[in-house]
N, C-alpha and C. Protein backbone atom coordinates (compact mmCIF):
# COMPACT_ATOMS: atom_id res chain seq x y z
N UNK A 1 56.37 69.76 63.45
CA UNK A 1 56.37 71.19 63.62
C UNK A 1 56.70 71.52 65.07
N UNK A 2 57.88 72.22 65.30
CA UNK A 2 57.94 72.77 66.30
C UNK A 2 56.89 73.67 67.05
N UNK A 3 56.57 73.66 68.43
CA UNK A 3 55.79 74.93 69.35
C UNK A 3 56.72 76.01 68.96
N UNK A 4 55.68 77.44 68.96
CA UNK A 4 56.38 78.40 69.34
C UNK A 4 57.32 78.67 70.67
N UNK A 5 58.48 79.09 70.60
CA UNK A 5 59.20 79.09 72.34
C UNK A 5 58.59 80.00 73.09
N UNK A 6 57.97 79.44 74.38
CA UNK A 6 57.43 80.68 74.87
C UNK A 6 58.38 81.26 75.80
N UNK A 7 58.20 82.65 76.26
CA UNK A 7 59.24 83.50 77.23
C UNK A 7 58.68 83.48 78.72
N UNK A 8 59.60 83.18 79.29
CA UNK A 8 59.14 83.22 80.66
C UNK A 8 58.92 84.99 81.15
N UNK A 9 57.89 85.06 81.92
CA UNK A 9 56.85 86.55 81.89
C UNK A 9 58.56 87.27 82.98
N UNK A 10 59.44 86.77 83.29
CA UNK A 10 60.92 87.98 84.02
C UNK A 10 61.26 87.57 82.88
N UNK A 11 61.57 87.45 81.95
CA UNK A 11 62.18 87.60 81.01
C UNK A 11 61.75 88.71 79.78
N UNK A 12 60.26 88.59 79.27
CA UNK A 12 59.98 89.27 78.85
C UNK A 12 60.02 90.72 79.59
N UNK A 13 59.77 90.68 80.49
CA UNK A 13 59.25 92.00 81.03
C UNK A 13 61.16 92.65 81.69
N UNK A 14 61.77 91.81 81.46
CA UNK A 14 63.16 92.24 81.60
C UNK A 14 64.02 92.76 80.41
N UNK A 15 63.26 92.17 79.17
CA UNK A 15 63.52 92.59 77.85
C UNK A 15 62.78 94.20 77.80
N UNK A 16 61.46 94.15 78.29
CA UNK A 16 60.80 95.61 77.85
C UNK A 16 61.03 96.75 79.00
N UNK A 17 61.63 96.15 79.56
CA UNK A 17 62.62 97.11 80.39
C UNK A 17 63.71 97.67 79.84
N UNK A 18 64.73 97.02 79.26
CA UNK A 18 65.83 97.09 78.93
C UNK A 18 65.30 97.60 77.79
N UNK A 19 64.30 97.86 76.51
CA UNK A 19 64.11 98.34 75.87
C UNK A 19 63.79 100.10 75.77
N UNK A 20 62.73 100.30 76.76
CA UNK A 20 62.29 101.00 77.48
C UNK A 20 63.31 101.87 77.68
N UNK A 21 64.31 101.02 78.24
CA UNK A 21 65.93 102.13 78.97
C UNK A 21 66.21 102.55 77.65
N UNK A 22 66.90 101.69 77.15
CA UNK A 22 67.57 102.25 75.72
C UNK A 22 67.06 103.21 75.03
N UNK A 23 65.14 103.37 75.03
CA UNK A 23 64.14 104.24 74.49
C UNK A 23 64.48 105.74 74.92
N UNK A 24 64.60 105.39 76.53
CA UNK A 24 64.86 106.86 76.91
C UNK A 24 66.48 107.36 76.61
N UNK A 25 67.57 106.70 76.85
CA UNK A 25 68.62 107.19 76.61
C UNK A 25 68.97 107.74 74.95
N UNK A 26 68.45 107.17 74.36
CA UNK A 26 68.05 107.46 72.82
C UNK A 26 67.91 108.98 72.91
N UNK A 27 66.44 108.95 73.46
CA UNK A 27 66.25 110.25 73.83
C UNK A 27 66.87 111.59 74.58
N UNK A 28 68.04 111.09 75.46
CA UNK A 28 68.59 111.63 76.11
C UNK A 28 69.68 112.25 75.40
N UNK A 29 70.20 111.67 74.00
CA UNK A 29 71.32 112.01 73.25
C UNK A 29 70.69 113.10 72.41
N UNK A 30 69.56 112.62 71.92
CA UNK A 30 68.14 113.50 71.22
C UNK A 30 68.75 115.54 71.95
N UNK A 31 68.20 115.08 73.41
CA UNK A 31 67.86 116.39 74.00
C UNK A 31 69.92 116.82 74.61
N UNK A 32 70.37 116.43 74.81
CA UNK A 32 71.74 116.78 74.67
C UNK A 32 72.14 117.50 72.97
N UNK A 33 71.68 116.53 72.21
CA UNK A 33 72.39 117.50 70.84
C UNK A 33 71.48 118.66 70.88
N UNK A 34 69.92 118.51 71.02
CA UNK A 34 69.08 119.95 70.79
C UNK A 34 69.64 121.08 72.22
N UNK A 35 70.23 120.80 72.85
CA UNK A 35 70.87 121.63 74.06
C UNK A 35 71.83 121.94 73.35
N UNK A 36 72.67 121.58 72.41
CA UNK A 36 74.33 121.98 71.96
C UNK A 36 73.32 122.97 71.00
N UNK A 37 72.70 122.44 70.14
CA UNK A 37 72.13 123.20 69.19
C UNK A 37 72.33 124.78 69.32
N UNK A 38 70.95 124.66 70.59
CA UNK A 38 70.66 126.00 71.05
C UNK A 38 71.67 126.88 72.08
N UNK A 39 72.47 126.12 72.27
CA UNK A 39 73.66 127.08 72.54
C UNK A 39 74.75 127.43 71.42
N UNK A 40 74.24 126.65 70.80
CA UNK A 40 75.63 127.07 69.47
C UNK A 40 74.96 128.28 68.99
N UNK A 41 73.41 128.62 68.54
CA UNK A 41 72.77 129.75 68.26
C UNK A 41 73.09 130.58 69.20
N UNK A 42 72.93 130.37 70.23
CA UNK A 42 73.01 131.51 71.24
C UNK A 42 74.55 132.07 71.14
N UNK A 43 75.18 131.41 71.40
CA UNK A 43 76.68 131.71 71.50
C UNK A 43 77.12 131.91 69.93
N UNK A 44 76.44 131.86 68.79
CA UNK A 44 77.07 132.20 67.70
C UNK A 44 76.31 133.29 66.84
N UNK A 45 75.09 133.18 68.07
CA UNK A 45 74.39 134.25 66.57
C UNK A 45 73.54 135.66 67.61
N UNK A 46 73.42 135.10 68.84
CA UNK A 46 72.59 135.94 69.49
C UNK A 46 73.77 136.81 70.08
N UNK A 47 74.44 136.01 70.81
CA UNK A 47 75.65 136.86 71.56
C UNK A 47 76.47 138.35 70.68
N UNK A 48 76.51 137.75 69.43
CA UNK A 48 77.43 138.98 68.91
C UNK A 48 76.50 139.47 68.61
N UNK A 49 75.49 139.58 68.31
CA UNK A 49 73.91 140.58 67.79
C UNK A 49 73.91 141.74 69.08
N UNK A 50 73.70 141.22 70.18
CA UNK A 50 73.76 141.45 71.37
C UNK A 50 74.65 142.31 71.71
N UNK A 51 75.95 142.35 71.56
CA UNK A 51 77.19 142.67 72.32
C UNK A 51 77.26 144.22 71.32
N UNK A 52 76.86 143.77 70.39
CA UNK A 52 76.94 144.87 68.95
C UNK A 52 77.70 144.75 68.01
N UNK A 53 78.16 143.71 67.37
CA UNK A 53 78.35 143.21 65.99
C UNK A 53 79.46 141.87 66.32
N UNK A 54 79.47 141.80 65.08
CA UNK A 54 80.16 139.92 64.81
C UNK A 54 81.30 139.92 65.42
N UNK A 55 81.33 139.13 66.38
CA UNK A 55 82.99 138.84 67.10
C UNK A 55 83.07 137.05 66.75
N UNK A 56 84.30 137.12 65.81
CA UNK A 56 84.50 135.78 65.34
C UNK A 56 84.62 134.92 66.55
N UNK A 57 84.93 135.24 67.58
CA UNK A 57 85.28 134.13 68.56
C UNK A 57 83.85 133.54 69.19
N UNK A 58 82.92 134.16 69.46
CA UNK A 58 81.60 133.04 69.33
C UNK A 58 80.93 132.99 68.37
N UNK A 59 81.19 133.41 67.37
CA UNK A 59 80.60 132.62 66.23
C UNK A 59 81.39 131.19 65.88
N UNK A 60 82.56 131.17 66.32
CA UNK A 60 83.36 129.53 66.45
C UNK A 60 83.07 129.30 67.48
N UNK A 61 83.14 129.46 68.43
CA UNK A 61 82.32 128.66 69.30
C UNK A 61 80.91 127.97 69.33
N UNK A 62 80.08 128.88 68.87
CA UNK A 62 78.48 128.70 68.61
C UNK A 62 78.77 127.49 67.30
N UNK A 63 79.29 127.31 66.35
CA UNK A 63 79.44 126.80 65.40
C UNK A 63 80.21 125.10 65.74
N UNK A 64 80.92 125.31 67.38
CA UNK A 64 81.49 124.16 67.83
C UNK A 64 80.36 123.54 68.86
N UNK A 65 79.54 123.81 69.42
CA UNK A 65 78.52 123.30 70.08
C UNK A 65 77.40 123.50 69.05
N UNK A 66 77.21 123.64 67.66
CA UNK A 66 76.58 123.21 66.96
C UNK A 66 76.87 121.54 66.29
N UNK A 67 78.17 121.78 66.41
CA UNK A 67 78.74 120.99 65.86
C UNK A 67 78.90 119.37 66.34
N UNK A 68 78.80 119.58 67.70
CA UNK A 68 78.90 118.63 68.74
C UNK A 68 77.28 118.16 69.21
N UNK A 69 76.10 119.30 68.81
CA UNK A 69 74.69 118.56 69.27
C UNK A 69 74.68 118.14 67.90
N UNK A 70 75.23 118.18 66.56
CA UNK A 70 75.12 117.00 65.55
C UNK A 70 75.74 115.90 65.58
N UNK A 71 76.80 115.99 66.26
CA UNK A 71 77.30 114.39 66.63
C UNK A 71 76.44 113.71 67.82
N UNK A 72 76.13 114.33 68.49
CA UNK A 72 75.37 113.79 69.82
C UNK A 72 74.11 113.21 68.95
N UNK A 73 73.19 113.98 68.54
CA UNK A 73 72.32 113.05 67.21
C UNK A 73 72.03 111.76 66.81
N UNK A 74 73.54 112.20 65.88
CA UNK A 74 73.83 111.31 64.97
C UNK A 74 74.60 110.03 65.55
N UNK A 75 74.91 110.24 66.52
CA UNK A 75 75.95 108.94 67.38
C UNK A 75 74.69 108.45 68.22
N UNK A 76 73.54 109.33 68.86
CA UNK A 76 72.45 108.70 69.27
C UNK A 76 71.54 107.40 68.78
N UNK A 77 71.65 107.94 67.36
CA UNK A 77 71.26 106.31 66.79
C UNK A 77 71.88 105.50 66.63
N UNK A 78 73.17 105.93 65.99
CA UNK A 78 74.01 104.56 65.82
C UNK A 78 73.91 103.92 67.49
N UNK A 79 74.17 104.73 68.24
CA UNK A 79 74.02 103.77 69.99
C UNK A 79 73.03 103.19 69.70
N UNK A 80 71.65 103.73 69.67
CA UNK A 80 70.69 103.24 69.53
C UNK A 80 70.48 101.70 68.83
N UNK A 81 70.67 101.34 67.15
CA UNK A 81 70.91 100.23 67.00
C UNK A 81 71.70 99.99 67.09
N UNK A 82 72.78 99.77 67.72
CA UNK A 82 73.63 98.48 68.31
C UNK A 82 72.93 97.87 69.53
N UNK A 83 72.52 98.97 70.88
CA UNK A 83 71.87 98.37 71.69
C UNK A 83 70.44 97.48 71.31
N UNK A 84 69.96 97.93 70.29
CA UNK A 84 68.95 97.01 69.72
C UNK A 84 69.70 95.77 69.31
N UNK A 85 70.48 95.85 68.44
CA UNK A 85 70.83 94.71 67.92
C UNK A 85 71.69 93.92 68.85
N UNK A 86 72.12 93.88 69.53
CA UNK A 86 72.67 93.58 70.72
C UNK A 86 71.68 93.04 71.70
N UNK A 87 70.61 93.28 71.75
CA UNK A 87 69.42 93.00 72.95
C UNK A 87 68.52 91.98 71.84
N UNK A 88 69.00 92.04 70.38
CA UNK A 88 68.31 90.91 69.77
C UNK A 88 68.95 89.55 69.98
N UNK A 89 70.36 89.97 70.35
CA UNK A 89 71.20 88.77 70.09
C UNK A 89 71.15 88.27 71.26
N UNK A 90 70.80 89.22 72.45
CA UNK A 90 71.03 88.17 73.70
C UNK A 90 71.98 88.55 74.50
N UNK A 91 72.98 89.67 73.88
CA UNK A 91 74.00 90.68 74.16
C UNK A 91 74.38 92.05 75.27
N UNK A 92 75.27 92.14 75.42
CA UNK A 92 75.12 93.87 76.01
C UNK A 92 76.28 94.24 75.06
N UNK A 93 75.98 95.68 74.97
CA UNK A 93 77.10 96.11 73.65
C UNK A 93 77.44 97.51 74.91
N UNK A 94 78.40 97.16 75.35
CA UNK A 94 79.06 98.91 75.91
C UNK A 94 79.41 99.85 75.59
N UNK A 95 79.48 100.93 75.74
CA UNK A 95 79.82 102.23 75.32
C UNK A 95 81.24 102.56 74.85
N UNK A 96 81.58 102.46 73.72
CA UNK A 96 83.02 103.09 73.53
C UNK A 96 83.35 103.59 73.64
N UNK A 97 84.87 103.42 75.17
CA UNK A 97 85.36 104.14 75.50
C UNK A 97 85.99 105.48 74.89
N UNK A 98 86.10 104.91 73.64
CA UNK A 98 87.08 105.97 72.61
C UNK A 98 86.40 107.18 72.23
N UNK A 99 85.32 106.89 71.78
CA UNK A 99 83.73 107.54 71.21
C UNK A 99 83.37 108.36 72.67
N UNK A 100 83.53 107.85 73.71
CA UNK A 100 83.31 108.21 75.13
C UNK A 100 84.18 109.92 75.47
N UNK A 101 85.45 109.16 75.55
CA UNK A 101 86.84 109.88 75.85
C UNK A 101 86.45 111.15 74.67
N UNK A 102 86.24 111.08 73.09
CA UNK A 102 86.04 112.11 72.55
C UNK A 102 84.77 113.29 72.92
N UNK A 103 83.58 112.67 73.29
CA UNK A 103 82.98 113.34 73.59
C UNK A 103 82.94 114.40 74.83
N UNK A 104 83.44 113.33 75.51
CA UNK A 104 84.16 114.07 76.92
C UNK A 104 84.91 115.45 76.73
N UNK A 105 86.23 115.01 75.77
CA UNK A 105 87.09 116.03 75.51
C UNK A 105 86.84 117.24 74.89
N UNK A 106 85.63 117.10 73.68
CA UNK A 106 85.27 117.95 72.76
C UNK A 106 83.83 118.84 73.78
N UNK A 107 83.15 118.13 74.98
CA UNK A 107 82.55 119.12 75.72
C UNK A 107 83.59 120.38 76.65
N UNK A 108 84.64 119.36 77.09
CA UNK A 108 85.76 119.99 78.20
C UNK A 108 86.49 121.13 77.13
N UNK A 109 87.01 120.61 76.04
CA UNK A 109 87.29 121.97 75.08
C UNK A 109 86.46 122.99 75.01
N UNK A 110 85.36 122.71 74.80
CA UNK A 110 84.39 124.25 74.42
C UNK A 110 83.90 124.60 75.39
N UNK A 111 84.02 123.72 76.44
CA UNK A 111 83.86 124.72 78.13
C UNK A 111 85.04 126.01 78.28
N UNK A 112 86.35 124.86 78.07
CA UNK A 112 87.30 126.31 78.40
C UNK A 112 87.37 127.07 77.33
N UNK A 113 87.26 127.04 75.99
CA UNK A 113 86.85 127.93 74.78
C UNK A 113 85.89 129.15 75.67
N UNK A 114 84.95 128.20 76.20
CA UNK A 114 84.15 129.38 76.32
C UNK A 114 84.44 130.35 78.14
N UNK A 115 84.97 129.58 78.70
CA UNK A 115 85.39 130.54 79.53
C UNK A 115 86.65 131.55 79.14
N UNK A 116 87.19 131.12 78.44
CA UNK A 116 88.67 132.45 77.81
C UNK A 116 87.83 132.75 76.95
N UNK A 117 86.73 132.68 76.24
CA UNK A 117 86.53 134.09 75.26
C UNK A 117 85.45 134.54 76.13
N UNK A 118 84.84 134.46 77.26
CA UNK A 118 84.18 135.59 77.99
C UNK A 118 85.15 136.51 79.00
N UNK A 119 86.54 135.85 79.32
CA UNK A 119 87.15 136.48 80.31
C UNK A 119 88.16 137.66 79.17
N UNK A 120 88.09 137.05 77.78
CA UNK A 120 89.32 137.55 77.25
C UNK A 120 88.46 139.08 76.10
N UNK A 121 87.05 138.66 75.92
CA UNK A 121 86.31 139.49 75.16
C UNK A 121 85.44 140.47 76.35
N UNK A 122 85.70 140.22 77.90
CA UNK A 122 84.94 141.26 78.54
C UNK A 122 85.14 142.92 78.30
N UNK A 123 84.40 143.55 78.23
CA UNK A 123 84.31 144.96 77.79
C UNK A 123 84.74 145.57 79.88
């Protein structure tokens, strides 16, 4: 019968670090999508309430930063286990660039979305 392998105590404690990280960035995708969320409400449901009735252009907008704190979410876990499974194997699993580059682009879109429909809907 084999001993159990034991872990040398920087190793472990370099593992529950690196766990730890991943715990919070998890979280960080968490509070990024609930930030898109509540601006997609704001910008889709409060703004035209506000202004005095439905102007389709932030209700697509509000509906595109809704749209984007559900991918932020939902791409939060999938990050999530890979970096797990990846930290089981002994691994580092990096961020896809591609997955990266989209998110990037789809924030930088509904930035300038939203600066031309406040400059283009000002009263």
């Amino acid at each position: 019968m084999g001993q159990p392998e034991e872990r040398l105590p920087d190793v472990v404690d370099a593992t529950r670090r690196t766990r730890l990280a991943s715990e919070r960035t998890f979280l960080a995708w968490w509070r990024s999508g609930l930030t898109a969320l509540a601006v997609g409400i704001g910008a889709g449901k409060l703004v035209p309430e506000i202004s005095g009735g439905s102007q389709w252009t932030f209700v697509v907008l509000g509906a595109g930063y809704a749209l984007l704190g559900v991918v932020f979410i939902v791409f939060g876990y999938f990050r999530e286990r890979a970096l797990e499974q990846a930290l089981e194997e002994g691994r580092y699993e990096p961020l896809n660039a591609r997955i990266s580059m989209l998110l990037t682009l789809s924030g930088v879109l509904l930035g300038a979305a939203t600066i031309i429909v406040l400059f283009t809907d000002a009263n």
